[in-house]
C-alpha atoms as a PDB file:
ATOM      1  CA  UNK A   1      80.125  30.896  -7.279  1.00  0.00           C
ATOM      2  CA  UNK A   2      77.794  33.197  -6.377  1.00  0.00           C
ATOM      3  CA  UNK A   3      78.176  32.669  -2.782  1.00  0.00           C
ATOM      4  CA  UNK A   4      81.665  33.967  -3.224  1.00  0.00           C
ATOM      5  CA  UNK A   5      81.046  36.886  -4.866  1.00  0.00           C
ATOM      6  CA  UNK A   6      78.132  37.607  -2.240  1.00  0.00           C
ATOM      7  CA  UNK A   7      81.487  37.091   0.275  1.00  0.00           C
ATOM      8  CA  UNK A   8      83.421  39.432  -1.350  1.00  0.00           C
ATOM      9  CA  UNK A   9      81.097  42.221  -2.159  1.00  0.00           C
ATOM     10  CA  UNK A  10      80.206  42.165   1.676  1.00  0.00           C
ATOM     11  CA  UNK A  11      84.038  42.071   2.746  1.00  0.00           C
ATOM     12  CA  UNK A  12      84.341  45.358   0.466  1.00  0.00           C
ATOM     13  CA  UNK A  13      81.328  47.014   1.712  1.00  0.00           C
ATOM     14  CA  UNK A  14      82.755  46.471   5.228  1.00  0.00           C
ATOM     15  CA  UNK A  15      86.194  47.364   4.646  1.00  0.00           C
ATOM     16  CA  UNK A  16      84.706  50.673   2.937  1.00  0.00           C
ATOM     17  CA  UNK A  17      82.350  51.175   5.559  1.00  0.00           C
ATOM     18  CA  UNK A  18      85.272  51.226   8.477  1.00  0.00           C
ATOM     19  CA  UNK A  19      87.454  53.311   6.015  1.00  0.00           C
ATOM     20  CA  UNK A  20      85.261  56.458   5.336  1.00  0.00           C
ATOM     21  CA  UNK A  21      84.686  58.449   8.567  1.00  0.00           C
ATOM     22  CA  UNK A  22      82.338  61.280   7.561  1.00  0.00           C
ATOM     23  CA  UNK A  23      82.945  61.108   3.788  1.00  0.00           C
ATOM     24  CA  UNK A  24      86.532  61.697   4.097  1.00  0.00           C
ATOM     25  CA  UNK A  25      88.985  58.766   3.633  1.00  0.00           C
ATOM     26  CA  UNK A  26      90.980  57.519   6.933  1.00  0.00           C
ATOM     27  CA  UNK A  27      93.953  55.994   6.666  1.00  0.00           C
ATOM     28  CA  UNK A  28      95.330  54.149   9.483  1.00  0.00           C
ATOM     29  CA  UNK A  29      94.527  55.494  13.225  1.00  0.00           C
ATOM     30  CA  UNK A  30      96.815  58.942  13.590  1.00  0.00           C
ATOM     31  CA  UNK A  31      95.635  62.177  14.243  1.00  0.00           C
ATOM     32  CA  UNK A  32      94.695  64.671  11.499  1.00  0.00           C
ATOM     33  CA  UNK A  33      96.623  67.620  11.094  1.00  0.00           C
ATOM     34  CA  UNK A  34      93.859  70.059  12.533  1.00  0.00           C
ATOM     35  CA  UNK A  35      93.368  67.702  15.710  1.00  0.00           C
ATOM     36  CA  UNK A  36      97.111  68.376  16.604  1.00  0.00           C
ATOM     37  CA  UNK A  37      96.854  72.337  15.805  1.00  0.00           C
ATOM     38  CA  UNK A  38      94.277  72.219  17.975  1.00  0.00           C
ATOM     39  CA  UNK A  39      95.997  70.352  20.868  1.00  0.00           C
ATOM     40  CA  UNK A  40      99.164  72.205  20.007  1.00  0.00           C
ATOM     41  CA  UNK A  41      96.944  75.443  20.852  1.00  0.00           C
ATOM     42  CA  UNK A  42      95.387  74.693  24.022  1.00  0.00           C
ATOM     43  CA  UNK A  43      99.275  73.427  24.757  1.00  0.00           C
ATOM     44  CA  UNK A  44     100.387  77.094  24.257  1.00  0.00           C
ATOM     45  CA  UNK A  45      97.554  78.558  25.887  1.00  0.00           C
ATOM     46  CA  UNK A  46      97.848  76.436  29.305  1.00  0.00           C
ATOM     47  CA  UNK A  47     101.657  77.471  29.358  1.00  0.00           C
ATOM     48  CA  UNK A  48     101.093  80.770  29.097  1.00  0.00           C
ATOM     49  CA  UNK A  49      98.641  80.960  31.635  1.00  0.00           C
ATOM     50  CA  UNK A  50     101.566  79.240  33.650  1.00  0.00           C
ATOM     51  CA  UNK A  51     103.837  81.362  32.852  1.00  0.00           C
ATOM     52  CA  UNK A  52     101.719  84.219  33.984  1.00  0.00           C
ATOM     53  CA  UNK A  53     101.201  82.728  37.123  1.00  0.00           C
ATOM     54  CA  UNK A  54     105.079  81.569  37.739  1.00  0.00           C
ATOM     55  CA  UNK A  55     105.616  85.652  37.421  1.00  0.00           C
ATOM     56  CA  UNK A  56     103.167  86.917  39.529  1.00  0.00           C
ATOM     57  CA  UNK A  57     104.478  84.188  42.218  1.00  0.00           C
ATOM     58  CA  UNK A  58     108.410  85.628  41.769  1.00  0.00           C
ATOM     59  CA  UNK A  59     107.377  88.523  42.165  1.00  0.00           C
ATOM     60  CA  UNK A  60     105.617  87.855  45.450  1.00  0.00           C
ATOM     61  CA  UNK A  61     108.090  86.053  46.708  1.00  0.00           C
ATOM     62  CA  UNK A  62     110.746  88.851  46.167  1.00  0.00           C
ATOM     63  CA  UNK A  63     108.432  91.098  47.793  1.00  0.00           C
ATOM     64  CA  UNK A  64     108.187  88.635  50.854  1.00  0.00           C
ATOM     65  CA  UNK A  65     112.205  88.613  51.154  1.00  0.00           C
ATOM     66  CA  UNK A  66     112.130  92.134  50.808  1.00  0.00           C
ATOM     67  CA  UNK A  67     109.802  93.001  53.805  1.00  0.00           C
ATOM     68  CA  UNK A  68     111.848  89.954  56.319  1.00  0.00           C
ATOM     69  CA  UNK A  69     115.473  91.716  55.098  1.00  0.00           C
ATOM     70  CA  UNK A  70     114.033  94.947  55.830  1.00  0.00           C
ATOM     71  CA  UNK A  71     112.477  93.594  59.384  1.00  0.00           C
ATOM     72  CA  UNK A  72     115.817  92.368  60.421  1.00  0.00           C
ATOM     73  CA  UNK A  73     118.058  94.809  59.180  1.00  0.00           C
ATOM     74  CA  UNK A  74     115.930  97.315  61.630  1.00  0.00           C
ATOM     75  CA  UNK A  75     115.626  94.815  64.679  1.00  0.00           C
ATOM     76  CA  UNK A  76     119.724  95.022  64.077  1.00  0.00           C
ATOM     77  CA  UNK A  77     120.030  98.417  64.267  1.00  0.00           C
ATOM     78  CA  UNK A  78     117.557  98.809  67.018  1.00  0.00           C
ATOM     79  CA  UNK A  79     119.945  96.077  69.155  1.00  0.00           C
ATOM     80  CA  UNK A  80     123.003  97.631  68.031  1.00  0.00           C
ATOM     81  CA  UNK A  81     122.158 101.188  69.399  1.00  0.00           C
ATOM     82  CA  UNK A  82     121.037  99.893  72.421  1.00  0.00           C
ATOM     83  CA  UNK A  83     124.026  97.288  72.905  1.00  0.00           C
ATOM     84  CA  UNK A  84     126.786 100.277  72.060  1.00  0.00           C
ATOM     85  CA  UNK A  85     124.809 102.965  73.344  1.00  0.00           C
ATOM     86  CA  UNK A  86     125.779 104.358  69.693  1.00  0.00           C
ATOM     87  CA  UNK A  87     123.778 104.063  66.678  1.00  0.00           C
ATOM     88  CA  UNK A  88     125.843 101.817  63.577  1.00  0.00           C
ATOM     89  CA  UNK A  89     127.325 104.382  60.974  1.00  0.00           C
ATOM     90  CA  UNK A  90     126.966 102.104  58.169  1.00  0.00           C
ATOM     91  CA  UNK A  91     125.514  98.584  57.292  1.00  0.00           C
ATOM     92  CA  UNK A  92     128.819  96.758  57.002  1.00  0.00           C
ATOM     93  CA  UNK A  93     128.869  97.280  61.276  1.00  0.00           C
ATOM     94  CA  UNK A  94     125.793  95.246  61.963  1.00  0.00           C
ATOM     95  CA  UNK A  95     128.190  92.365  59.858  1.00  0.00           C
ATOM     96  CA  UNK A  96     131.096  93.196  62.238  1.00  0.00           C
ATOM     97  CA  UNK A  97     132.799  89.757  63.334  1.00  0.00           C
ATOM     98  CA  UNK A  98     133.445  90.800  66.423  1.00  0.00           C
ATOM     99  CA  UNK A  99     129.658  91.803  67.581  1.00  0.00           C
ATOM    100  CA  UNK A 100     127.556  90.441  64.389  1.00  0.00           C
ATOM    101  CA  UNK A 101     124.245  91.607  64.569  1.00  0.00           C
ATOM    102  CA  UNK A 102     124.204  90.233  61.180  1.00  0.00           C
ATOM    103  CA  UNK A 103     125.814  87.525  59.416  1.00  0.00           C
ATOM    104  CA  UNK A 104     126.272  89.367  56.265  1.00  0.00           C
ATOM    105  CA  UNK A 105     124.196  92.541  55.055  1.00  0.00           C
ATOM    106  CA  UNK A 106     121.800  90.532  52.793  1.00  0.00           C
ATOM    107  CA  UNK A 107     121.307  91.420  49.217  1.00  0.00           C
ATOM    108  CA  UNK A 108     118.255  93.765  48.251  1.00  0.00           C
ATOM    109  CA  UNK A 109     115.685  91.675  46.241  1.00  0.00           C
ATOM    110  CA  UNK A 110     115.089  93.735  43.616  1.00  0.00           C
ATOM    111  CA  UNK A 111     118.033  95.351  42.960  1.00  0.00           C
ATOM    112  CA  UNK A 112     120.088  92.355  42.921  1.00  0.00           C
ATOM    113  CA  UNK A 113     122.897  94.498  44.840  1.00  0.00           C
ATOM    114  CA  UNK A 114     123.504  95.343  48.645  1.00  0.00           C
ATOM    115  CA  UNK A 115     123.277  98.861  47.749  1.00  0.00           C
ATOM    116  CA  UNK A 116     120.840  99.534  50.592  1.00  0.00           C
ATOM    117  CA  UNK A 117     119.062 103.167  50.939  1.00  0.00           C
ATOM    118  CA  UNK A 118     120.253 104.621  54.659  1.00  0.00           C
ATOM    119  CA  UNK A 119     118.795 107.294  56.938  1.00  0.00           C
ATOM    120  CA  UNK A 120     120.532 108.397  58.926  1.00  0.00           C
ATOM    121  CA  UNK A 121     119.055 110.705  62.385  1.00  0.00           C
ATOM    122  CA  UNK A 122     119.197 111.679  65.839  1.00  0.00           C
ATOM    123  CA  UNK A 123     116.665 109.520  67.319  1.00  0.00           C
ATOM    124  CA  UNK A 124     117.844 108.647  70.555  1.00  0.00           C
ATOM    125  CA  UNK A 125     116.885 105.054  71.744  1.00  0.00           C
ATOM    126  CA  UNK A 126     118.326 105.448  75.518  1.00  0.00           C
ATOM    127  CA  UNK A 127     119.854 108.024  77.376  1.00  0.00           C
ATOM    128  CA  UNK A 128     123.380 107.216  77.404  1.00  0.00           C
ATOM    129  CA  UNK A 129     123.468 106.788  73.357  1.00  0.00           C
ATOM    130  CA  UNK A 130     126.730 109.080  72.275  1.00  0.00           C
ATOM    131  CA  UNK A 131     126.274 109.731  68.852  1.00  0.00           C
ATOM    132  CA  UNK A 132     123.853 109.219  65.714  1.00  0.00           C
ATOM    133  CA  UNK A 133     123.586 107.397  62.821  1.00  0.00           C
ATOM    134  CA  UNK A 134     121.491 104.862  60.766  1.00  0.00           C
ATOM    135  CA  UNK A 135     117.604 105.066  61.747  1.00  0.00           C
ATOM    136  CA  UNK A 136     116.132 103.257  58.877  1.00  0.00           C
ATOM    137  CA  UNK A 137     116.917 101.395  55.706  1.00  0.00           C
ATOM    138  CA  UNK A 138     114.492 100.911  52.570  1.00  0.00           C
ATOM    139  CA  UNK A 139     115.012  99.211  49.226  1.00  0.00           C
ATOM    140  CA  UNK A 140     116.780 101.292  46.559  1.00  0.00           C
ATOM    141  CA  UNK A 141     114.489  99.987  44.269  1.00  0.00           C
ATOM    142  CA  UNK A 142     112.352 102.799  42.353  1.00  0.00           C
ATOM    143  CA  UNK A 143     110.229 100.403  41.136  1.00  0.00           C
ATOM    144  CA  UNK A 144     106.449 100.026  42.391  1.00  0.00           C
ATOM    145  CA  UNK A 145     104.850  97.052  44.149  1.00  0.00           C
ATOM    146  CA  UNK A 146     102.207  95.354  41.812  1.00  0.00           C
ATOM    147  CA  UNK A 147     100.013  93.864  44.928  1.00  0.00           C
ATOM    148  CA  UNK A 148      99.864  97.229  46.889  1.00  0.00           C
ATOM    149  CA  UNK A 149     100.954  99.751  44.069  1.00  0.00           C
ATOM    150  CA  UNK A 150     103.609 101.327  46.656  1.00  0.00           C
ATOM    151  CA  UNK A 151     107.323 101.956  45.681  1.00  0.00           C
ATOM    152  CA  UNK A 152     109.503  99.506  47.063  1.00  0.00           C
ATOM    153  CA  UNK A 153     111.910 102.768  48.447  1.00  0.00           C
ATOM    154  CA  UNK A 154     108.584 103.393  50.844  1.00  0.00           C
ATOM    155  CA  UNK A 155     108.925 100.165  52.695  1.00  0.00           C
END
């Protein structure tokens, strides 16, 4: 009999010893509720980081598109005054279908309209040009670059 009770009293002892994890009672193998807050945490932190970074990148890549539109839309004008021998009077003429210097006057970035800012001069590209008209086009953006702290209108 007493080898039974010697049985039992160890069985106990074990089952206590595997049940108390640093004097605090465990039951079963989840998580405890300040393990996950703490997960939860460095969840939130991580995706805001992310979601930092996602920005910044947007933002850089608008500013890319921005600096290729404006590159083109100039190369276009510069061919169209020396094609016609007369500088384009507005943006829609680069798009022309019959001589499309452009397929379509592209939409500016960070406006989100093709509301493009003009200027329009009397530079004259070749001898035989006839008239004026658009020199340059910038962004109508007022807002200011975050890598290079220029206005977008500057470009």
């Amino acid at each position: 009999m007493t080898g039974i009770l010697t049985e039992i009293r160890r069985a106990a002892r074990g089952r206590r010893s595997t049940r108390y994890v640093c004097g605090s009672a465990r039951r079963g193998s989840g998580f405890t509720l300040i393990e996950l807050m703490i997960v939860i945490t460095i969840i939130f932190i991580l995706i805001g980081i992310a979601a930092a970074r996602y920005d910044i990148s947007v933002q850089r890549a608008k500013e890319a598109t921005l600096k290729t539109d404006l590159a083109v839309m100039r190369q276009a004008i510069d061919n169209y005054t020396l094609d016609k021998e007369a500088a384009p009077q507005s943006l829609d003429d680069l798009a022309n279908p019959q001589a499309p210097y452009l397929r379509e006057v592209p939409t500016d970035p960070m406006t989100h309209q093709k509301d493009w800012h003009t200027d329009y001069g009397d530079l004259v590209m070749s001898p035989d040009q006839t008239n004026n008209g658009i020199v340059d086009v910038h962004s109508s953006s007022t807002a200011v670059s975050r890598t290079d702290g220029t206005a977008y209108n500057t470009w």
